[in-house]
Protein backbone atom coordinates (compact mmCIF):
# COMPACT_ATOMS: atom_id res chain seq x y z
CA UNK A 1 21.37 -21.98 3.41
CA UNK A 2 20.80 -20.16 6.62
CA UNK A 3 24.62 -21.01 8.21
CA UNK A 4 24.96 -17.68 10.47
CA UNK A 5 24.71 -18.28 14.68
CA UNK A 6 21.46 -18.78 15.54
CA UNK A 7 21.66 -15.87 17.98
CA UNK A 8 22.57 -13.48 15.49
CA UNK A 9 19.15 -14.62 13.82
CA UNK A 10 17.26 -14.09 16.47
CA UNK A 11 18.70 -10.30 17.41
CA UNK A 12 18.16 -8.68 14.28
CA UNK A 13 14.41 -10.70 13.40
CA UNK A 14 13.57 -9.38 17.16
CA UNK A 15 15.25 -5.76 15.63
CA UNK A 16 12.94 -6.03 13.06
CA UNK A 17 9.80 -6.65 14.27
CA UNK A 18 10.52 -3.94 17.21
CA UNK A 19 11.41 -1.57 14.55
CA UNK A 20 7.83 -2.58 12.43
CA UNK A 21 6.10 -2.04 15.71
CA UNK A 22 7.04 1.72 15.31
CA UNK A 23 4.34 1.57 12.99
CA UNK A 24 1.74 0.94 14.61
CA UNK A 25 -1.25 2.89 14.70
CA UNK A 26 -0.10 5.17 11.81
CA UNK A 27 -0.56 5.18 8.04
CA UNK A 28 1.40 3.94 5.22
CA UNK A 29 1.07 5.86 1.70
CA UNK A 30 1.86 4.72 -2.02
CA UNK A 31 3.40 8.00 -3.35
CA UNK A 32 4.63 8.28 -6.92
CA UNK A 33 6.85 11.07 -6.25
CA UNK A 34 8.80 13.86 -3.48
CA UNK A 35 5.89 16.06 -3.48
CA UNK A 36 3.60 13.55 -2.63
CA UNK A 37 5.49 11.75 -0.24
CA UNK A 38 6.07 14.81 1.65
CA UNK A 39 2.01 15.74 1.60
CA UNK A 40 2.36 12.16 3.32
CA UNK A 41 4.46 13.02 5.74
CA UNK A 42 3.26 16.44 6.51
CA UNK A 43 0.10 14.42 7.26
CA UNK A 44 1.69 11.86 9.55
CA UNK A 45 2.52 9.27 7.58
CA UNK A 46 4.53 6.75 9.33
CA UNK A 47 6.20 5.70 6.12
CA UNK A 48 5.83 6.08 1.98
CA UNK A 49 5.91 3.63 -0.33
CA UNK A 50 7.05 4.54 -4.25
CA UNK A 51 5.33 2.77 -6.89
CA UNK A 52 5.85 3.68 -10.67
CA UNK A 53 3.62 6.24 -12.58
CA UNK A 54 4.18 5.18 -15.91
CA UNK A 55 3.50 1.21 -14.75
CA UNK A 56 0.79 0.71 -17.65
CA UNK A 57 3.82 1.72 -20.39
CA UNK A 58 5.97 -0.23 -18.51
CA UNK A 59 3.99 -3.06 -18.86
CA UNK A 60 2.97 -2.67 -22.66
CA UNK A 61 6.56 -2.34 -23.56
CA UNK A 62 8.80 -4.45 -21.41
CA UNK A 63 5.71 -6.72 -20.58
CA UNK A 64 6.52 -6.71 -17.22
CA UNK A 65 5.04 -4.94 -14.08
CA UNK A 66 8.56 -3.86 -12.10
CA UNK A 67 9.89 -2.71 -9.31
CA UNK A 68 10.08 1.42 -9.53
CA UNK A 69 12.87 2.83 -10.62
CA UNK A 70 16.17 3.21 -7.57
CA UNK A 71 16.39 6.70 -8.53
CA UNK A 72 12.70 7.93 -7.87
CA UNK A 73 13.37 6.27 -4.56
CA UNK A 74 16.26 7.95 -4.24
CA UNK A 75 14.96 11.30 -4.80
CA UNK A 76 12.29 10.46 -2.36
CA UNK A 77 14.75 9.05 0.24
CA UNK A 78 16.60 12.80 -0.24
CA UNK A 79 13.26 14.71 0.26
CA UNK A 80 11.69 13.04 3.34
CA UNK A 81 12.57 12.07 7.05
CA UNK A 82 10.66 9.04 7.63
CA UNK A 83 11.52 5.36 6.35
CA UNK A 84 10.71 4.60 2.15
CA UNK A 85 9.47 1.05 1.96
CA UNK A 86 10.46 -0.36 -1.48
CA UNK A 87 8.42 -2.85 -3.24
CA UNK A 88 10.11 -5.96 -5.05
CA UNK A 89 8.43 -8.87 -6.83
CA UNK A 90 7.86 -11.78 -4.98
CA UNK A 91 10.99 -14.60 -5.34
CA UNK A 92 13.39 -11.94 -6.78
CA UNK A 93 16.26 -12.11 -4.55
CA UNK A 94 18.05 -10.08 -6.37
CA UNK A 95 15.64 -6.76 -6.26
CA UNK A 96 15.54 -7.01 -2.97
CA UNK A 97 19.36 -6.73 -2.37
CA UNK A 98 19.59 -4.26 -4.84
CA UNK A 99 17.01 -2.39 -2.60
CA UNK A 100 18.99 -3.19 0.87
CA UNK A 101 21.70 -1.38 -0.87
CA UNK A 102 20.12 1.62 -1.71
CA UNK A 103 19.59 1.77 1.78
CA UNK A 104 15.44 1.38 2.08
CA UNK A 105 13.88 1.35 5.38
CA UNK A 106 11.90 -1.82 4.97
CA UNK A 107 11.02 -4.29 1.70
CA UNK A 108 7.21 -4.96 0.57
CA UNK A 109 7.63 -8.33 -1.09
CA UNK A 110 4.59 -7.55 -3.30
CA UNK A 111 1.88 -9.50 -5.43
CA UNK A 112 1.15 -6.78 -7.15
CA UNK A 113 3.93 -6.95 -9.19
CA UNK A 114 4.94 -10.00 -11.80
CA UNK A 115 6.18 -13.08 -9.52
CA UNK A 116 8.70 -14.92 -10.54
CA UNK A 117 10.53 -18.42 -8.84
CA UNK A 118 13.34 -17.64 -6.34
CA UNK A 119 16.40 -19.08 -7.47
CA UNK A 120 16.98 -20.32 -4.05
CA UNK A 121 15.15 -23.27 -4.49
CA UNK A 122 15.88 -25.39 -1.68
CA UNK A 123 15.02 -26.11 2.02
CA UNK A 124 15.48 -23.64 4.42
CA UNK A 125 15.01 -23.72 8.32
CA UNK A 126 13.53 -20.78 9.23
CA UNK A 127 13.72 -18.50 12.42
CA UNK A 128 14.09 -21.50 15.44
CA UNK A 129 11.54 -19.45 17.64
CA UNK A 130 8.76 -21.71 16.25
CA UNK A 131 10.60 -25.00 16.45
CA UNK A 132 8.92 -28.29 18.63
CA UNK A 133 11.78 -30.20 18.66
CA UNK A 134 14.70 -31.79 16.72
CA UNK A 135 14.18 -31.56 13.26
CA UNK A 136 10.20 -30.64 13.75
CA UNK A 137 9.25 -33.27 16.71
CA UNK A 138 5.48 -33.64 17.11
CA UNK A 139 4.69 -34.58 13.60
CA UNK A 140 5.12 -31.30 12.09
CA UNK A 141 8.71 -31.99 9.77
CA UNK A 142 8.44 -28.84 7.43
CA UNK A 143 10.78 -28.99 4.05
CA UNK A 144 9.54 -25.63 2.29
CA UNK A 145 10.73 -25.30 -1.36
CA UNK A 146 11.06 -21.57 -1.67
CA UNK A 147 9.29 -19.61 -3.90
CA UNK A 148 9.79 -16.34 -1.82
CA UNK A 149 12.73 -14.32 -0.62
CA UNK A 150 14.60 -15.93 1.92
CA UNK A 151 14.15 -13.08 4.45
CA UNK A 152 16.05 -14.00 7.51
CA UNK A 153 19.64 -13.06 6.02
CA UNK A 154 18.53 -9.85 5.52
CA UNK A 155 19.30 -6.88 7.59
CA UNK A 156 15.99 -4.85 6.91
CA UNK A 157 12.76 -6.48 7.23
CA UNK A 158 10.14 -7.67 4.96
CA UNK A 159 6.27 -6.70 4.23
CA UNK A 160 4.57 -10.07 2.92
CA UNK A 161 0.51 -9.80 2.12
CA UNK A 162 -1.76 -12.58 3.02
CA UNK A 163 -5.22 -13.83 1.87
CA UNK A 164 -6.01 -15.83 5.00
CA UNK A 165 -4.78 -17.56 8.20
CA UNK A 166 -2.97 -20.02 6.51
CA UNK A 167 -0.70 -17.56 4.78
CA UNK A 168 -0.22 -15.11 7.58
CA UNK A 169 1.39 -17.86 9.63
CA UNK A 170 3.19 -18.89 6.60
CA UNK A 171 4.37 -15.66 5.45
CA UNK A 172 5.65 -15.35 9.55
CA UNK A 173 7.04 -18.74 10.20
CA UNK A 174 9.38 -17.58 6.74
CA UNK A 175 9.81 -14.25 8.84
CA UNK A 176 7.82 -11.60 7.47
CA UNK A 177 8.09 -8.67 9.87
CA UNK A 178 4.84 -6.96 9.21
CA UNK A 179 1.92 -8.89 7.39
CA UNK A 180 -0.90 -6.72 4.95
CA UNK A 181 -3.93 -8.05 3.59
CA UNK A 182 -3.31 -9.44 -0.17
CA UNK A 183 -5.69 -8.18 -2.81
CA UNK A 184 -5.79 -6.62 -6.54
CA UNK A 185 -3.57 -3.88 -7.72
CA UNK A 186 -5.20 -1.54 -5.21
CA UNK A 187 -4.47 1.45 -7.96
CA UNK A 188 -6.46 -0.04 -10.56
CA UNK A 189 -9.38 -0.79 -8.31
CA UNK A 190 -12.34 1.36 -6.49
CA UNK A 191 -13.53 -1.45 -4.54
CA UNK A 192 -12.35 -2.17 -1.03
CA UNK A 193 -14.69 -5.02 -0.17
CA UNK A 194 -12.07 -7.72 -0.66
CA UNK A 195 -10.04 -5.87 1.84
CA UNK A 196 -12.79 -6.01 4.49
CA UNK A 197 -13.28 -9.32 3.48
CA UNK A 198 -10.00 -10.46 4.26
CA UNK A 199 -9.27 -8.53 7.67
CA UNK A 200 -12.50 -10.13 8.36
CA UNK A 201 -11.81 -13.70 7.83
CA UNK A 202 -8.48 -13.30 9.74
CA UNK A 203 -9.95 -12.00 12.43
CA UNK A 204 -12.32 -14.09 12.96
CA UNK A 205 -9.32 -17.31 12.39
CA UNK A 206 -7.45 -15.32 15.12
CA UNK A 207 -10.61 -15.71 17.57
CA UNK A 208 -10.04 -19.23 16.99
CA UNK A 209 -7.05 -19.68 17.86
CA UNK A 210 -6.86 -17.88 20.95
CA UNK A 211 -10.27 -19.51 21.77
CA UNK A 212 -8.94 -22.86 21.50
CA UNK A 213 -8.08 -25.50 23.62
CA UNK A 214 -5.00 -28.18 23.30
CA UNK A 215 -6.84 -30.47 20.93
CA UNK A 216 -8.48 -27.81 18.92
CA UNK A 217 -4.69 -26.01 18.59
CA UNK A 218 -3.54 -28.75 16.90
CA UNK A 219 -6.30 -29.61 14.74
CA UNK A 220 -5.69 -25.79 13.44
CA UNK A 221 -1.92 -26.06 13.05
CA UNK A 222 -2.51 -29.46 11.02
CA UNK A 223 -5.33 -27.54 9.18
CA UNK A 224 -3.40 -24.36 8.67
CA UNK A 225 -0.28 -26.21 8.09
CA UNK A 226 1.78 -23.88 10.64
CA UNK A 227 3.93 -24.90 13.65
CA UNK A 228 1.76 -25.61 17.02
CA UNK A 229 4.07 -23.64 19.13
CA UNK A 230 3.43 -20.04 16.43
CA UNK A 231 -0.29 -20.69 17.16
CA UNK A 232 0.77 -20.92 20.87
CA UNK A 233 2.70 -17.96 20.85
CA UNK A 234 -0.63 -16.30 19.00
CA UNK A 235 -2.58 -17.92 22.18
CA UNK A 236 -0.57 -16.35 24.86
CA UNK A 237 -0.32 -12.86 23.47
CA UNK A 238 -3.79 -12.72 21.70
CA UNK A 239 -2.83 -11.34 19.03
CA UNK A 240 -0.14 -11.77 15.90
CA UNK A 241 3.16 -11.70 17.06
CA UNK A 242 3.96 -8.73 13.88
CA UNK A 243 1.76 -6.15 13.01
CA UNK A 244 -0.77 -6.76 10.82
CA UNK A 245 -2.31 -3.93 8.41
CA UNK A 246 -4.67 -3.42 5.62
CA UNK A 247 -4.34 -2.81 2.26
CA UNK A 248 -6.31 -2.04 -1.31
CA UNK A 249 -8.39 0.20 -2.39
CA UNK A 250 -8.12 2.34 0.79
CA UNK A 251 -8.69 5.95 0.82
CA UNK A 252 -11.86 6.79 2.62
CA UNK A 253 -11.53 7.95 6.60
CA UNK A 254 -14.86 6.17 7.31
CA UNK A 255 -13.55 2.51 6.41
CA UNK A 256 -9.61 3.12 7.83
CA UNK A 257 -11.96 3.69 10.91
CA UNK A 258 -13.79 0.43 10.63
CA UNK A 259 -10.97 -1.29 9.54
CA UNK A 260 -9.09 -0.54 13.13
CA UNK A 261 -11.98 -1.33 14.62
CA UNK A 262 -11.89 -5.22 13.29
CA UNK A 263 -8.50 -5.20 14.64
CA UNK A 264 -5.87 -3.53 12.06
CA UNK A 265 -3.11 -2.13 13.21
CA UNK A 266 -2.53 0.18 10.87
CA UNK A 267 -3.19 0.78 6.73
CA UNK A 268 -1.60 1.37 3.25
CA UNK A 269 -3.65 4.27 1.86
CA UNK A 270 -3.48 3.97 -1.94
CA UNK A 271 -2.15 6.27 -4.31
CA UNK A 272 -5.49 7.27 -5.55
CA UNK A 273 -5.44 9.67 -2.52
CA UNK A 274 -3.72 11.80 -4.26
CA UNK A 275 -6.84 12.39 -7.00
CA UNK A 276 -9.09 13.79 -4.68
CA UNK A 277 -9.87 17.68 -3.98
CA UNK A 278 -7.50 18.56 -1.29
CA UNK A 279 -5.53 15.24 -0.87
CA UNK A 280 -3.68 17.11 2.46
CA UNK A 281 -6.67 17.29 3.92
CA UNK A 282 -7.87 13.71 3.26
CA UNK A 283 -4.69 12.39 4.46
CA UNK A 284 -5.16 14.00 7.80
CA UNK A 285 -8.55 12.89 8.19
CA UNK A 286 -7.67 9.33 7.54
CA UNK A 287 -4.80 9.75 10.12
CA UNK A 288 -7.67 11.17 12.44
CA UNK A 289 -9.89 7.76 11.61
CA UNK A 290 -6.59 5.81 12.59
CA UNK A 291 -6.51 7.72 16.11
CA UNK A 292 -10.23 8.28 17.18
CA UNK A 293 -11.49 5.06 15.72
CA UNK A 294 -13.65 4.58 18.82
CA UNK A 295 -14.72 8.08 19.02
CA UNK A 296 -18.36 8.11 17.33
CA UNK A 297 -18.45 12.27 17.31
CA UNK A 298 -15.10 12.33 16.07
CA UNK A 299 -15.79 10.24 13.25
CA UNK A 300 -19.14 12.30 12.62
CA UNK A 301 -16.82 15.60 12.27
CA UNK A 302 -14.14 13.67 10.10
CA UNK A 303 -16.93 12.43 7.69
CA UNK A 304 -18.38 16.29 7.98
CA UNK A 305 -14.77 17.47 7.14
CA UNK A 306 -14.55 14.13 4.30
CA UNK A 307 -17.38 16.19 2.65
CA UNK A 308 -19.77 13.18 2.99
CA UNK A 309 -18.03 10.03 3.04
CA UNK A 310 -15.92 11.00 0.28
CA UNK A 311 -15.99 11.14 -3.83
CA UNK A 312 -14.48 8.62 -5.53
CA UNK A 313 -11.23 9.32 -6.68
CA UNK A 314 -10.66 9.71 -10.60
């Protein structure tokens, strides 16, 4: 149970998603070790993210995909300036404390490895920023049995992907400090049309809400099952209240570019980056894509410089 003040709560989720801000129009990159998270960060990486590079053994012998390994991170932590984002399976309270104490930047609560229940099973009020009333006036009592990390007692904040509307609000109402787009292992995958077909179908439930009136707001809230006054707060600033960036499959300068331009605010470039001719360069053209995104004969020179629009990585 959430027993702290409620203004300590509020201070260090506000920390949080002030620090997450920071990241902004910049990249994100799944590394597998120090050399390539410093490529990353040579090429302006805002942050790295370590995943395991012998996952497929991992997951024939212990028949489980983990977390990576604490001391990978920690080598990578030791070789680079800017923040290490470590991934933990979703519900495992556990990794992620573990993780807190190794002293990561930020937590991606992460699909993409094997789920299990969080053995805090029980209901939890979360941050009171999105509250009607007195024990949820206006209808809208919430009693959420957890099957995520309880996020709000931590000091660092949390990554959470979504698949749609619904679980954006969700995954912020349970206070995710940064939301990405929720797809297939993006390192076993080519395709990035689910991606676009997510930011898309956000989007366009964001235009919604900001385009609604008072009866239409809470006709979404009931549909979206989400607190009236988040979709308020979405209203009045016209846009999410954390950042919100894409991820899977994403390697190509041409579609970080697009992707920005249907309202990202930023992307995790996947580790298959790092199989192309002249990753460095790659990296700094998708960092390019992020910047001049509305530049049409900037984008012409970065798909010149691409070679094309880019070979597939191996």
């Amino acid at each position: 149970m959430n027993i702290e003040p409620e203004e300590e709560t509020r201070r260090r989720f506000g920390n949080k998603i002030s620090f997450m801000g920071d990241f902004k129009d910049r990249m994100i990159v799944v590394v597998l070790n120090q050399v390539q998270a410093q490529m990353a960060e040579d090429a302006g990486a805002v942050a790295v993210i370590p995943i395991d590079g012998i996952k497929q053994t991992v997951v024939a012998v212990e028949g489980v995909q983990r977390t990576t390994d604490l001391s990978t991170i920690k080598k990578i932590m030791s070789r680079v300036l800017i923040p290490v984002i470590g991934r933990v399976r979703v519900g495992h309270v556990l990794e992620a404390k573990a993780m807190e104490a190794a002293q990561v930047a930020c937590i991606d609560e992460s699909e993409y490895l094997n789920p299990i229940m969080s053995a805090y099973n029980h209901t939890y009020t979360p941050y009171f920023m999105f509250r009607e009333g007195p024990d949820g006036a206006n209808g809208f009592a919430y009693k959420m049995e957890k099957r995520t990390i309880p996020k709000y007692p931590f000091k660092i904040p949390f990554i959470c992907g979504a698949a749609d509307m619904s679980e954006v609000l969700q995954q912020i109402y349970e206070g995710a400090s940064m939301v990405r787009t929720k797809c297939a292992d993006d390192e076993e995958t080519h395709d990035a049309s689910k991606t676009f077909e997510i930011v898309r179908k956000i989007m366009g439930s964001l235009d919604d809400i900001i385009n609604a009136d008072e009866t239409r707001m809470y006709q979404l809230a009931g549909s979206y099952n989400a607190r009236p006054a988040l979709l308020q707060m979405i209203k009045e600033q016209r846009r999410l209240p954390v950042p919100f960036f894409a991820a899977g499959s994403i390697y190509m300068p041409i579609d970080v570019a697009m992707l920005m331009a249907l309202g990202c605010d930023g992307v995790i470039v996947s580790n298959r980056v790092f199989n192309i001719l002249s990753p460095e360069t790659r990296l700094e053209n998708i960092m390019a894509a992020i910047k001049k995104y509305k530049e049409p004969e900037e984008l012409a020179k970065i798909i010149e410089r691409s070679g094309g629009y880019g070979p597939k990585p191996k």
